[in-house]
N, C-alpha and C. Protein backbone atom coordinates (compact mmCIF):
# COMPACT_ATOMS: atom_id res chain seq x y z
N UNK A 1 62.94 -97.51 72.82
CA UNK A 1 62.06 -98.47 73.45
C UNK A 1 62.28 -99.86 72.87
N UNK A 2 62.20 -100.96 73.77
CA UNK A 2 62.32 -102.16 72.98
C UNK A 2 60.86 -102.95 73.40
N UNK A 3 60.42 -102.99 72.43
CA UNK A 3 58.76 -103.62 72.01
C UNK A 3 58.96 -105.21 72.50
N UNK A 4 58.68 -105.79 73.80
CA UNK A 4 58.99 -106.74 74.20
C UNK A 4 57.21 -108.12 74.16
N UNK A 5 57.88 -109.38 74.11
CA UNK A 5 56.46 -109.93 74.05
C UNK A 5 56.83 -111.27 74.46
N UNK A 6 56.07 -112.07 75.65
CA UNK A 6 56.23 -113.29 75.81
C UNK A 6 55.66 -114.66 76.09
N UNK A 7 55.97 -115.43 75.25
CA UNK A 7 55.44 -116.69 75.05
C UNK A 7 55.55 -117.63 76.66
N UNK A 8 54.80 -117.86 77.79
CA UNK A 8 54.47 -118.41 78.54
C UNK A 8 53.98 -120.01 78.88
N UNK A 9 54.39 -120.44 80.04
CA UNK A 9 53.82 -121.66 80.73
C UNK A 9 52.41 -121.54 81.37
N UNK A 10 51.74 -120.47 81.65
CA UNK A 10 50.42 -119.87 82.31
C UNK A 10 51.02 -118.50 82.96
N UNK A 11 50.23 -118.15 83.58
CA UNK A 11 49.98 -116.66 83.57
C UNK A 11 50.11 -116.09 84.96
N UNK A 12 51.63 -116.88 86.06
CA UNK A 12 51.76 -116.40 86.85
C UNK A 12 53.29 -116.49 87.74
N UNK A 13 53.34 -115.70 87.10
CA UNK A 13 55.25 -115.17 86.98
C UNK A 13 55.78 -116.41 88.11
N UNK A 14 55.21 -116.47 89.49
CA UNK A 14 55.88 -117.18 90.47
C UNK A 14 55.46 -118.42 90.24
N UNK A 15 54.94 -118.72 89.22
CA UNK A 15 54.71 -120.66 89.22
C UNK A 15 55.13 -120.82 88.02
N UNK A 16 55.21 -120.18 86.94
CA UNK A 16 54.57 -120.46 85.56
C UNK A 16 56.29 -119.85 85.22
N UNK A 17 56.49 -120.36 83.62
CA UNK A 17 58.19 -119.60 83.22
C UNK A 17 57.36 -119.70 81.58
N UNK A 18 58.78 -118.44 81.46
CA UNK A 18 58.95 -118.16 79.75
C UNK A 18 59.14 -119.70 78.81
N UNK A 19 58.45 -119.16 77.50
CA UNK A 19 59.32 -120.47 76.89
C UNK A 19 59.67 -119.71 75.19
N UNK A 20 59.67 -118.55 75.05
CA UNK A 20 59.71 -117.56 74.11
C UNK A 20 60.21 -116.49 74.68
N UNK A 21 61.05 -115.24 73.89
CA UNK A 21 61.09 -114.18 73.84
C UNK A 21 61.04 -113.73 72.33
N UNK A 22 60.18 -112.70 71.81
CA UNK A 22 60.17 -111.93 70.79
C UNK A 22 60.26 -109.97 70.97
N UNK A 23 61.44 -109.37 70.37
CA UNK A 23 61.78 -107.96 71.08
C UNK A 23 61.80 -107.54 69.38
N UNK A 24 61.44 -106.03 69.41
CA UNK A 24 61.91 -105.12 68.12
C UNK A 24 62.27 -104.28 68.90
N UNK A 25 63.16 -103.29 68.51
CA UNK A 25 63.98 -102.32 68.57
C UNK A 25 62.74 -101.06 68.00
N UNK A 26 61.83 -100.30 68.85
CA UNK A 26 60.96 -99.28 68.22
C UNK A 26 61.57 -98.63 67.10
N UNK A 27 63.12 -98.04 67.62
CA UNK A 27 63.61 -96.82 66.66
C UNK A 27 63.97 -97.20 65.51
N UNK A 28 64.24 -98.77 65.54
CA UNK A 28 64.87 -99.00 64.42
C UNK A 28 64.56 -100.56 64.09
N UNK A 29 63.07 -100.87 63.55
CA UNK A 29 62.18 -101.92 63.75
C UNK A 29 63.08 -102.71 62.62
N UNK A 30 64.22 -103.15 62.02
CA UNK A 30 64.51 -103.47 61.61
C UNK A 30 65.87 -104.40 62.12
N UNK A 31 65.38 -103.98 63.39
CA UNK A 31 66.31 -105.06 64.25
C UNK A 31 65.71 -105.55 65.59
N UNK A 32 65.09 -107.13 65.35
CA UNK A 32 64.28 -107.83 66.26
C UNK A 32 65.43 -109.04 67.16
N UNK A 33 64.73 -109.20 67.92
CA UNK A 33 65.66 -110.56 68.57
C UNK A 33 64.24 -111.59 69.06
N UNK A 34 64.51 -113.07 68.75
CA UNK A 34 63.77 -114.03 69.13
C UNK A 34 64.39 -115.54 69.53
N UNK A 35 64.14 -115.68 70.77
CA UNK A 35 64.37 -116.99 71.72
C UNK A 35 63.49 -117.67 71.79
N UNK A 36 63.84 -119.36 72.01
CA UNK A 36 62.97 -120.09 72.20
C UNK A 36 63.80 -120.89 73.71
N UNK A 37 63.59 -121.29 74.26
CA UNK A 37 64.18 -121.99 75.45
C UNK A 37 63.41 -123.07 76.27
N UNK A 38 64.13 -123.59 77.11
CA UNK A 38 62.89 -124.78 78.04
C UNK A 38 63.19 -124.41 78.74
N UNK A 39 61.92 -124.32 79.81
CA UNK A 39 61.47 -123.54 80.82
C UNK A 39 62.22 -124.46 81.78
N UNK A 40 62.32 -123.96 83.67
CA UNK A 40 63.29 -124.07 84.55
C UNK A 40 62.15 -125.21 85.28
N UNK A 41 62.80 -126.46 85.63
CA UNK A 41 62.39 -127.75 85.94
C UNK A 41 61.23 -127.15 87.11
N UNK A 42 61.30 -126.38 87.49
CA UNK A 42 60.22 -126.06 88.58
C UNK A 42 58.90 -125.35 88.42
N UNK A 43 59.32 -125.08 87.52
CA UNK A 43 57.79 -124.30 86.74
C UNK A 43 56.49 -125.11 86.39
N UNK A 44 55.60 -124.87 86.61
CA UNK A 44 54.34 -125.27 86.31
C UNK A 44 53.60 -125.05 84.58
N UNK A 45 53.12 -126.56 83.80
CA UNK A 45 52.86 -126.26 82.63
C UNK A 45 51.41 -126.52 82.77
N UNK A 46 50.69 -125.27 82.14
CA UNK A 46 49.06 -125.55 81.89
C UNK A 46 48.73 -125.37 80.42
N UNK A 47 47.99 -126.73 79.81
CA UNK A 47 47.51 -126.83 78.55
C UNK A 47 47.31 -125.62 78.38
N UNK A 48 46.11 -124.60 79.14
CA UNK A 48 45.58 -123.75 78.48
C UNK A 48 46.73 -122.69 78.06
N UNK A 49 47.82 -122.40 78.33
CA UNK A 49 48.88 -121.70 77.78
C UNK A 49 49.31 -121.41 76.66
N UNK A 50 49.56 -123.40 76.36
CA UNK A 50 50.07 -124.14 75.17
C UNK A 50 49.21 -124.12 74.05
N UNK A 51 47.63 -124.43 74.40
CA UNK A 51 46.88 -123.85 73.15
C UNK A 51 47.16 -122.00 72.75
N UNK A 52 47.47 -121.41 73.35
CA UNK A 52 47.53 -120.00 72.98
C UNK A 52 48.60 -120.31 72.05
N UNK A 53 49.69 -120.51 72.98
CA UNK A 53 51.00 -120.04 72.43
C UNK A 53 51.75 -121.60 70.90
N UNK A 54 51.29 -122.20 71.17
CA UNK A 54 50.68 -123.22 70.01
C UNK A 54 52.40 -124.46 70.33
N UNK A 55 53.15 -124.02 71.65
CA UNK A 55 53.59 -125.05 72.00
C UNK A 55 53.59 -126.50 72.53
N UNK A 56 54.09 -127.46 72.71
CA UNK A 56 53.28 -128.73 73.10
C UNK A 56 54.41 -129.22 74.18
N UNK A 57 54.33 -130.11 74.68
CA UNK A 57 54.90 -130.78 75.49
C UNK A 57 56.37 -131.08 74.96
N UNK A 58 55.74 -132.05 74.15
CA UNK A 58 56.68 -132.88 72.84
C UNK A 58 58.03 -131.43 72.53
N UNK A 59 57.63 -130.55 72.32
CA UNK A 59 58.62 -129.56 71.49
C UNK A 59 58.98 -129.00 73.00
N UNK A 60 58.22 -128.76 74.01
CA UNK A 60 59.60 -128.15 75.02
C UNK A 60 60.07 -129.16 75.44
N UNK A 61 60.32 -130.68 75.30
CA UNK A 61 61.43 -131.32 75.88
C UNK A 61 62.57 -131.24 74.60
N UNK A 62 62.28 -130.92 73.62
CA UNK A 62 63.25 -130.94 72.61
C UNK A 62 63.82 -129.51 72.01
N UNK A 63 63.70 -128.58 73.10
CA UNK A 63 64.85 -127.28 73.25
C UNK A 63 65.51 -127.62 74.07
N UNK A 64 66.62 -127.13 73.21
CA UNK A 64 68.22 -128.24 73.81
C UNK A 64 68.63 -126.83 75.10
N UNK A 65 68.62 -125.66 74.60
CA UNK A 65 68.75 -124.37 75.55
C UNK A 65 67.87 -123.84 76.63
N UNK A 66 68.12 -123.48 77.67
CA UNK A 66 67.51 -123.43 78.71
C UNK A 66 67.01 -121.77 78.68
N UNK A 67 65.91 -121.49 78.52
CA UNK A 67 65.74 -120.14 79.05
C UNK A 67 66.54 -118.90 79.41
N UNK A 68 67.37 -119.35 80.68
CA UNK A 68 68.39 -118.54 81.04
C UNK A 68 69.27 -117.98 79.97
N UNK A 69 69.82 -119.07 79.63
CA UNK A 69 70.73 -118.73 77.97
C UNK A 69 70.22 -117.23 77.14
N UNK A 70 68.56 -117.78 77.17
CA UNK A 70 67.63 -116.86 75.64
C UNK A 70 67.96 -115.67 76.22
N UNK A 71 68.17 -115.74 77.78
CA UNK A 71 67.49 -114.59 78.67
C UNK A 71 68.92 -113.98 78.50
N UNK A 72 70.00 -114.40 78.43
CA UNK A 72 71.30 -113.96 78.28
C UNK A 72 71.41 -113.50 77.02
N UNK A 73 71.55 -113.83 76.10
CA UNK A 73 71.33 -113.58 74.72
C UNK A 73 70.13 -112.28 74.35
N UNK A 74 69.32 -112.45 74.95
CA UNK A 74 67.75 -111.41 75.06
C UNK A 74 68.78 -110.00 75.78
N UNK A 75 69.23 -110.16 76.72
CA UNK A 75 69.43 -108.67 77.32
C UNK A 75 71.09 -108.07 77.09
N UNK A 76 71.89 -109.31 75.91
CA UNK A 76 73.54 -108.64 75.76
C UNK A 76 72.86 -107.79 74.31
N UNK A 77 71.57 -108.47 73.29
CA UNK A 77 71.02 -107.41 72.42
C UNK A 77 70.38 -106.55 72.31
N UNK A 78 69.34 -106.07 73.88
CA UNK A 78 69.14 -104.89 74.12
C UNK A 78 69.89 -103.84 74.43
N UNK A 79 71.32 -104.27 75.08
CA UNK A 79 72.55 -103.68 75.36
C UNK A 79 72.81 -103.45 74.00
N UNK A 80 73.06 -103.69 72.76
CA UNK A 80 73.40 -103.26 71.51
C UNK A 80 72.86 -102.89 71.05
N UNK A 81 71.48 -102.13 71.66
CA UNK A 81 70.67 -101.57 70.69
C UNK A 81 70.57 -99.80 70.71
N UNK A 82 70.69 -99.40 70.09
CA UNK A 82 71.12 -97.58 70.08
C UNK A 82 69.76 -96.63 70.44
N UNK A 83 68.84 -97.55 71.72
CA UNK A 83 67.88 -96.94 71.86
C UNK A 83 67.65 -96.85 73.64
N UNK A 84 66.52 -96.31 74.25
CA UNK A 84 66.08 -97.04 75.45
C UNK A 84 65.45 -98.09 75.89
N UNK A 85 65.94 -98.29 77.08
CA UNK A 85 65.46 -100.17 77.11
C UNK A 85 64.01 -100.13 78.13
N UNK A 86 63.60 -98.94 77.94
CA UNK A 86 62.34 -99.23 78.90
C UNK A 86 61.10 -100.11 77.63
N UNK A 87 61.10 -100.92 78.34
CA UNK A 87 60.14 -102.30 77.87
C UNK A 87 58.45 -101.88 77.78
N UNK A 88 57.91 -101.92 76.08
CA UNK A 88 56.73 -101.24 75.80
C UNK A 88 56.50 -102.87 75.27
N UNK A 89 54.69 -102.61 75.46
CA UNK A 89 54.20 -103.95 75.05
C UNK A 89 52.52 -103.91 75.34
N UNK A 90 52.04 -105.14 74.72
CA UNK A 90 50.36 -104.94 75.62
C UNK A 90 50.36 -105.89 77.16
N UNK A 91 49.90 -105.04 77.90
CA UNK A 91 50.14 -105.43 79.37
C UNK A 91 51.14 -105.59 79.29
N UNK A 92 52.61 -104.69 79.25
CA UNK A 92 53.66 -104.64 78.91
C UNK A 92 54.19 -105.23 80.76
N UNK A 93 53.40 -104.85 81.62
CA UNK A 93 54.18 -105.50 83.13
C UNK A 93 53.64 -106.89 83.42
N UNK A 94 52.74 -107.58 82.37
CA UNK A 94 52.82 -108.76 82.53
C UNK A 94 54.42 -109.48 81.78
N UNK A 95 54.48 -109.16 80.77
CA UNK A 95 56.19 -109.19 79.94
C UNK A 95 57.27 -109.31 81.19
N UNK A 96 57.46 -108.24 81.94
CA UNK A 96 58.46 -107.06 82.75
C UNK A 96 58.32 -108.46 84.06
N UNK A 97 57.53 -108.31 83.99
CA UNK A 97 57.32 -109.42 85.50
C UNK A 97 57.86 -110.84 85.17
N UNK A 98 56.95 -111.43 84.09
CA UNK A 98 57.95 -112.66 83.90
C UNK A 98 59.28 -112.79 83.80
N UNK A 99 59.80 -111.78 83.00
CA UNK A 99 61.30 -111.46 82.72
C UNK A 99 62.18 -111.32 84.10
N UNK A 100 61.82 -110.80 85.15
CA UNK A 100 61.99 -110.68 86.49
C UNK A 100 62.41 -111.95 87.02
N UNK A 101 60.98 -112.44 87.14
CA UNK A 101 60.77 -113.49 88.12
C UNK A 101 61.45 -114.80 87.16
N UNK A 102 61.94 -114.75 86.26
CA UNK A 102 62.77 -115.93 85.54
C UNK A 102 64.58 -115.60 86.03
N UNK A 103 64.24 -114.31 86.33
CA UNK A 103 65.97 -113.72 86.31
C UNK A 103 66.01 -114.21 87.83
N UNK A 104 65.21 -114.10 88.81
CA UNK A 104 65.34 -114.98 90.38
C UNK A 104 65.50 -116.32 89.82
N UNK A 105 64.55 -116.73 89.25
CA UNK A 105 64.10 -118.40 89.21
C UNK A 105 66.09 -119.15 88.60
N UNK A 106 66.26 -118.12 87.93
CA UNK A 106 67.52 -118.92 87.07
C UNK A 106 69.36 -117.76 87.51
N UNK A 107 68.90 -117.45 88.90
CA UNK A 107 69.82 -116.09 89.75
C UNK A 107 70.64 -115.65 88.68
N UNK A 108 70.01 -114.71 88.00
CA UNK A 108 70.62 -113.81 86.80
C UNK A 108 70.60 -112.92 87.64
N UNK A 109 71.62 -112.09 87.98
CA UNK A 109 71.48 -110.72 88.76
C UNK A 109 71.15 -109.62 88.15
N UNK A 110 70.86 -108.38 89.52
CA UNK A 110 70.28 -107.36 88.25
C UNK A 110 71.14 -105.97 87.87
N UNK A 111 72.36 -106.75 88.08
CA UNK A 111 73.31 -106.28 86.71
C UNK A 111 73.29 -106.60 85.10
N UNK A 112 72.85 -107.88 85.27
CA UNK A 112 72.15 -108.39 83.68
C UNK A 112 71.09 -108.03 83.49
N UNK A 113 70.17 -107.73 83.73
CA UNK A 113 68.64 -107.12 83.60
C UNK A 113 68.97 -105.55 83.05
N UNK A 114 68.68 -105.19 81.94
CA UNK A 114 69.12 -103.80 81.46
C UNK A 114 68.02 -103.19 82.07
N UNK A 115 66.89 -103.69 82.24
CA UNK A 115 65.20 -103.06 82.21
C UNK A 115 65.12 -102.10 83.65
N UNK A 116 64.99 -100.72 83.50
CA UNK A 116 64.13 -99.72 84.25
C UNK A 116 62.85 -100.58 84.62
N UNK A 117 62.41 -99.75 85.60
CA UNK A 117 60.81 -100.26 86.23
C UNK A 117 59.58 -99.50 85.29
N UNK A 118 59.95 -98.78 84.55
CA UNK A 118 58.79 -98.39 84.11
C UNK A 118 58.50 -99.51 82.25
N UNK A 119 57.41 -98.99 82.09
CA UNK A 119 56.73 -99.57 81.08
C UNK A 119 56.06 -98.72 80.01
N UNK A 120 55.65 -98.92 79.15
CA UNK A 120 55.04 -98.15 78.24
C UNK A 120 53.50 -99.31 77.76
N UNK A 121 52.79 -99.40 77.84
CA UNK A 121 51.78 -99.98 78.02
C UNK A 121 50.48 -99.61 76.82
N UNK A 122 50.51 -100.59 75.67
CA UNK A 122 49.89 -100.26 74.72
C UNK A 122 48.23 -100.14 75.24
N UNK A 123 47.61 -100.91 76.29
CA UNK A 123 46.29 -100.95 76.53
C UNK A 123 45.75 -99.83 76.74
N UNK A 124 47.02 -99.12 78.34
CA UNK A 124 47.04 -98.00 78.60
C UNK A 124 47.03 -96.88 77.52
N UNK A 125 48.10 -96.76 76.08
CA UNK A 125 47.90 -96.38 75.65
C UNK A 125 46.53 -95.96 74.89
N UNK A 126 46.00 -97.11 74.36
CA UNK A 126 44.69 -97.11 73.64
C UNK A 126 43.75 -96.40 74.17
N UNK A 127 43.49 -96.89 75.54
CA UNK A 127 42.56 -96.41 76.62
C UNK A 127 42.46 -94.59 76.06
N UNK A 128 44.16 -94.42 76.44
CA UNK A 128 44.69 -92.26 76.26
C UNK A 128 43.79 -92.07 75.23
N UNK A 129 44.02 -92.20 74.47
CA UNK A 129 43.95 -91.94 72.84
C UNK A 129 42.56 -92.07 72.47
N UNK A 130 41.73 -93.08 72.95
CA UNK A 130 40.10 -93.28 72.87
C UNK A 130 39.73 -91.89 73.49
N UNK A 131 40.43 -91.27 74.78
CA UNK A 131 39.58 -90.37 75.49
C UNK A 131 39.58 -89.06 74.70
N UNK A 132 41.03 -88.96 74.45
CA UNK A 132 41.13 -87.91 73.70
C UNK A 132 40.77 -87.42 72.56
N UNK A 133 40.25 -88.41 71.54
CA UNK A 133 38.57 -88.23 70.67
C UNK A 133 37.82 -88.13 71.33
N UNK A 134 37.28 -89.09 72.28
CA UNK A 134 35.98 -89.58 72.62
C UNK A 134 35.61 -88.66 73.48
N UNK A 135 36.48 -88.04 74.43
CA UNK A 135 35.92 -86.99 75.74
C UNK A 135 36.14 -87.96 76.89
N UNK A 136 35.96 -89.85 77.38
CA UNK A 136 35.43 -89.79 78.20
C UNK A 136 36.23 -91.37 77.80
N UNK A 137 36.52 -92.32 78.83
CA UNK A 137 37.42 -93.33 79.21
C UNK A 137 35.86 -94.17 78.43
N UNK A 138 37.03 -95.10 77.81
CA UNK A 138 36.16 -96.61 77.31
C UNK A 138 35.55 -97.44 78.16
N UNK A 139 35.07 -97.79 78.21
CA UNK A 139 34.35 -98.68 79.74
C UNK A 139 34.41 -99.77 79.87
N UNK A 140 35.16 -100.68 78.76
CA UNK A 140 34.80 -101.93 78.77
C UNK A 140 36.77 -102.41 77.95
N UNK A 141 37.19 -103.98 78.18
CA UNK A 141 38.30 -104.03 78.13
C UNK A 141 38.87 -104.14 76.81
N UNK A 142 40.20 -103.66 76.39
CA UNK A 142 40.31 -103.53 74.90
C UNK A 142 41.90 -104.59 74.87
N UNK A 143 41.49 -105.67 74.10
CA UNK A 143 42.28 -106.83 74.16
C UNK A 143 43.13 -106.53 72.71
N UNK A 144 43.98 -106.97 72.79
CA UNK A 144 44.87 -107.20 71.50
C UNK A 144 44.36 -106.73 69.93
N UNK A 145 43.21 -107.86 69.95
CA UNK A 145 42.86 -107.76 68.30
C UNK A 145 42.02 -107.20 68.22
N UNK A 146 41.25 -106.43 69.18
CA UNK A 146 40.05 -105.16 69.30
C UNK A 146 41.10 -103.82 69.09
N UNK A 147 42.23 -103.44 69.69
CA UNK A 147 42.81 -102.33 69.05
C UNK A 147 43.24 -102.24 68.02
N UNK A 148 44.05 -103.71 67.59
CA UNK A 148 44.50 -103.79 65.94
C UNK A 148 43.49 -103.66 65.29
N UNK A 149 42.16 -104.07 65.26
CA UNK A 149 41.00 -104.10 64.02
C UNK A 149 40.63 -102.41 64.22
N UNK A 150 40.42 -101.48 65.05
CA UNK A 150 40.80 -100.57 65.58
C UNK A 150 41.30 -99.87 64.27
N UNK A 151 42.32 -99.83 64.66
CA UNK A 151 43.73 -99.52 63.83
C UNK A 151 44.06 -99.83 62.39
N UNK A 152 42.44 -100.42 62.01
CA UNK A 152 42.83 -100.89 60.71
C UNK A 152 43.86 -102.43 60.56
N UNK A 153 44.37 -102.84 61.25
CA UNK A 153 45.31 -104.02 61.00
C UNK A 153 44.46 -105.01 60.79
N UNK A 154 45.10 -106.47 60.92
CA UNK A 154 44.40 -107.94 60.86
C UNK A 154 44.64 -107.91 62.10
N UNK A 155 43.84 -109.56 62.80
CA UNK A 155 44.25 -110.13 63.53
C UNK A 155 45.53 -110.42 63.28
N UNK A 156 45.85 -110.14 65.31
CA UNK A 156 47.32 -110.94 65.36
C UNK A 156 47.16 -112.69 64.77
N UNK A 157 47.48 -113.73 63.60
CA UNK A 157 47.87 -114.77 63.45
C UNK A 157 47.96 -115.45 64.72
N UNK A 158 47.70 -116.68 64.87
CA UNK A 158 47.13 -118.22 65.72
C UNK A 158 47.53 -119.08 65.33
N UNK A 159 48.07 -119.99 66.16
CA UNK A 159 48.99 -119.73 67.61
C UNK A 159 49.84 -118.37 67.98
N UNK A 160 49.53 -118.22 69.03
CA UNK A 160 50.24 -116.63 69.56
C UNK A 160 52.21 -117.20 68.95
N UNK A 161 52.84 -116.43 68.37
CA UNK A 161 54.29 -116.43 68.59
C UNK A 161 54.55 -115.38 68.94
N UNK A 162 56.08 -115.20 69.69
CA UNK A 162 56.16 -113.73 70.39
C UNK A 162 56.90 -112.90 69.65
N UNK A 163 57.83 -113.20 68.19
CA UNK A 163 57.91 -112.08 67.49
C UNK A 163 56.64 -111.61 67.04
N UNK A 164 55.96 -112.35 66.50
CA UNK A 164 54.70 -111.81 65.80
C UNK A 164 54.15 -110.67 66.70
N UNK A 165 53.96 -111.15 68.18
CA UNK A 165 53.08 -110.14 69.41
C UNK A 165 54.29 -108.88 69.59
N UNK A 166 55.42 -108.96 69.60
CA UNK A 166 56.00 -107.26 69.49
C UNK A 166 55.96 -106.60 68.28
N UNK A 167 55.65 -107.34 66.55
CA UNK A 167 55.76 -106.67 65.66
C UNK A 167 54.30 -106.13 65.61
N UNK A 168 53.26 -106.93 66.35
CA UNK A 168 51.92 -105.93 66.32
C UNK A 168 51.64 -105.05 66.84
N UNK A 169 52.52 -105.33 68.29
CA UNK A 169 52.22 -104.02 69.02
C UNK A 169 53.48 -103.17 68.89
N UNK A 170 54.12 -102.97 68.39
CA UNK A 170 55.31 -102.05 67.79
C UNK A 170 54.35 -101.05 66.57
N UNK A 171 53.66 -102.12 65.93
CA UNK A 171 53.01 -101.14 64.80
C UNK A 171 52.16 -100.71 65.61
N UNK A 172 51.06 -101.31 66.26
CA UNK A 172 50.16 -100.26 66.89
C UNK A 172 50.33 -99.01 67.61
N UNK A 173 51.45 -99.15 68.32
CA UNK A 173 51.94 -98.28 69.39
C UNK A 173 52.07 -96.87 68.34
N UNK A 174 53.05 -97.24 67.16
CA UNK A 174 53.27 -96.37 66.12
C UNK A 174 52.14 -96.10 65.85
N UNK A 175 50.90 -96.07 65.12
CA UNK A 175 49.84 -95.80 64.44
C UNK A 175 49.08 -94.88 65.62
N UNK A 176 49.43 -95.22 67.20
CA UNK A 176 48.75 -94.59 68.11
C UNK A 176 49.15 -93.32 68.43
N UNK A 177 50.70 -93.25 68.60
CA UNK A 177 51.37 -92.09 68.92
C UNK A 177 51.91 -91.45 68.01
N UNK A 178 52.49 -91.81 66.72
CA UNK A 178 52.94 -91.19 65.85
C UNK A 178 52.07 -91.09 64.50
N UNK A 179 51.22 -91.89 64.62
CA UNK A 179 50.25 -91.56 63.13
C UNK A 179 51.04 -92.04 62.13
N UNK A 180 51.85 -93.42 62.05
CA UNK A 180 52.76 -93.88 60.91
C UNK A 180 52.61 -95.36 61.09
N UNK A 181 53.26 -95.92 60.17
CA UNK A 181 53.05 -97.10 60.19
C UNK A 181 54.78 -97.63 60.20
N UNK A 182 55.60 -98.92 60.92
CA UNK A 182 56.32 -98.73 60.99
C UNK A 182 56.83 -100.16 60.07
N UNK A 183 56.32 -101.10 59.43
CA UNK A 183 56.66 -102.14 58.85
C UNK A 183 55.71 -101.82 57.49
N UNK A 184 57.07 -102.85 56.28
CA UNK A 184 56.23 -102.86 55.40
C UNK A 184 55.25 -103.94 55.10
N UNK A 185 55.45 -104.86 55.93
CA UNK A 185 53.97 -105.84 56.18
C UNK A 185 52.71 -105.44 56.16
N UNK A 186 52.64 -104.18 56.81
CA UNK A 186 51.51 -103.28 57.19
C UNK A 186 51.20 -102.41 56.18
N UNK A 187 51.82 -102.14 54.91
CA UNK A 187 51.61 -101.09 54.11
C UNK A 187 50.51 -100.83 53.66
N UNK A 188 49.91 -102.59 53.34
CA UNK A 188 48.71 -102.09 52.76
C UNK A 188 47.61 -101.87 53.35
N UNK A 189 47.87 -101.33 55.00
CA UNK A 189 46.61 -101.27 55.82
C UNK A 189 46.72 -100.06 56.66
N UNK A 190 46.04 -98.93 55.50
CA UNK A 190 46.17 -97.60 55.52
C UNK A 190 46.57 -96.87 57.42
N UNK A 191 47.04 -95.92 57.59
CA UNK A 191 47.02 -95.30 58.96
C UNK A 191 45.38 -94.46 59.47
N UNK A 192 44.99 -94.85 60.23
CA UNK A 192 43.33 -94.13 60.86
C UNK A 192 44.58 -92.93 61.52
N UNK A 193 43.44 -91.84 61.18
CA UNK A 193 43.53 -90.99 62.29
C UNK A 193 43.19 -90.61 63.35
N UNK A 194 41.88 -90.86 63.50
CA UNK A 194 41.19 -91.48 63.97
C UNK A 194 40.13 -92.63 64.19
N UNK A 195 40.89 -93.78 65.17
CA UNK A 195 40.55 -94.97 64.96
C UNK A 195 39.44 -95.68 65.88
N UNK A 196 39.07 -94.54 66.34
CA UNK A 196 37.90 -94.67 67.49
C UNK A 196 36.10 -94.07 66.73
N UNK A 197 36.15 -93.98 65.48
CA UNK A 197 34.55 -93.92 64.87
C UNK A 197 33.99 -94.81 64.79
């Protein structure tokens, strides 16, 4: 699996473009890849993005590389990676979609796109895993730093960066399905077994 996460213009694949990629390698978290790029002249920029993702104006006119490039570079190292490339993440088809709709926006064909249609979906996950203690589906929405605190972790760190967002949800995913912890960043923040009391 490659633990994918992305830094955005707003939050809608057909207006809005990447301006980050951050990926770990699940099997072998010891090999990440991270892009920074300027987004494709047609894309739409909304402040509220830029406060998340803690980019500014000022710094995307001064990435000299265009997206496309990262996006080239992003999928010749999932190709080198000795795992599967189905793309896990939180709201992992919000990721899957931008990645898409940048590969039209900048006609990358989808011979370059390594990515299957499916996803592995940490929310979804959480959701499984609550029921299966709990008996009975959570009712209410479980965002990022509600499963990590969950899980025993910290907050994901502010401004969002997108290695940071696949190395959290790479560990979570681990702590969810395998009961391990997969970085030593995380060591000192024991494994729950159950993380739903």
């Amino acid at each position: 699996m490659i633990v994918v996460d992305v830094e955005t213009t707003g939050l809608i694949p057909s207006k809005h473009g990447i301006l980050s990629i951050g990926a770990v390698n699940y099997d072998d978290p010891t090999k990440y890849f991270y892009g920074e790029g300027h987004p494709h002249e047609s894309v739409e920029i909304t402040q509220e993005a830029l406060d998340i993702n803690g980019f500014t104006l000022e710094k995307i006119r001064t990435i000299e590389k265009p997206i496309s490039a990262v996006l080239d570079e992003f999928f010749d190292w999932c190709r080198a990676q000795n795992t599967s490339t189905v793309v896990a993440g939180m709201n992992a088809r919000f990721d899957l979609d931008f990645i898409n709709a940048e590969c039209e926006r900048w006609h990358i064909t989808k011979e370059w796109n390594p990515f299957p249609h499916q996803v592995y979906d940490l929310h979804t996950l959480a959701h499984t895993h609550y029921r299966q203690w709990k008996g009975f589906w959570y009712q209410k929405g479980m965002p990022a730093n509600f499963i990590y605190e969950r899980l025993g972790l910290p907050h994901e760190p502010m401004p969002h960066h997108a290695l940071n967002g696949a190395v959290y949800e790479a560990e979570a995913i681990a702590r969810l399905i395998e009961g391990i912890s997969l970085f030593d960043d995380f060591k000192d923040y024991p494994v729950k077994i159950n993380p739903w009391i």
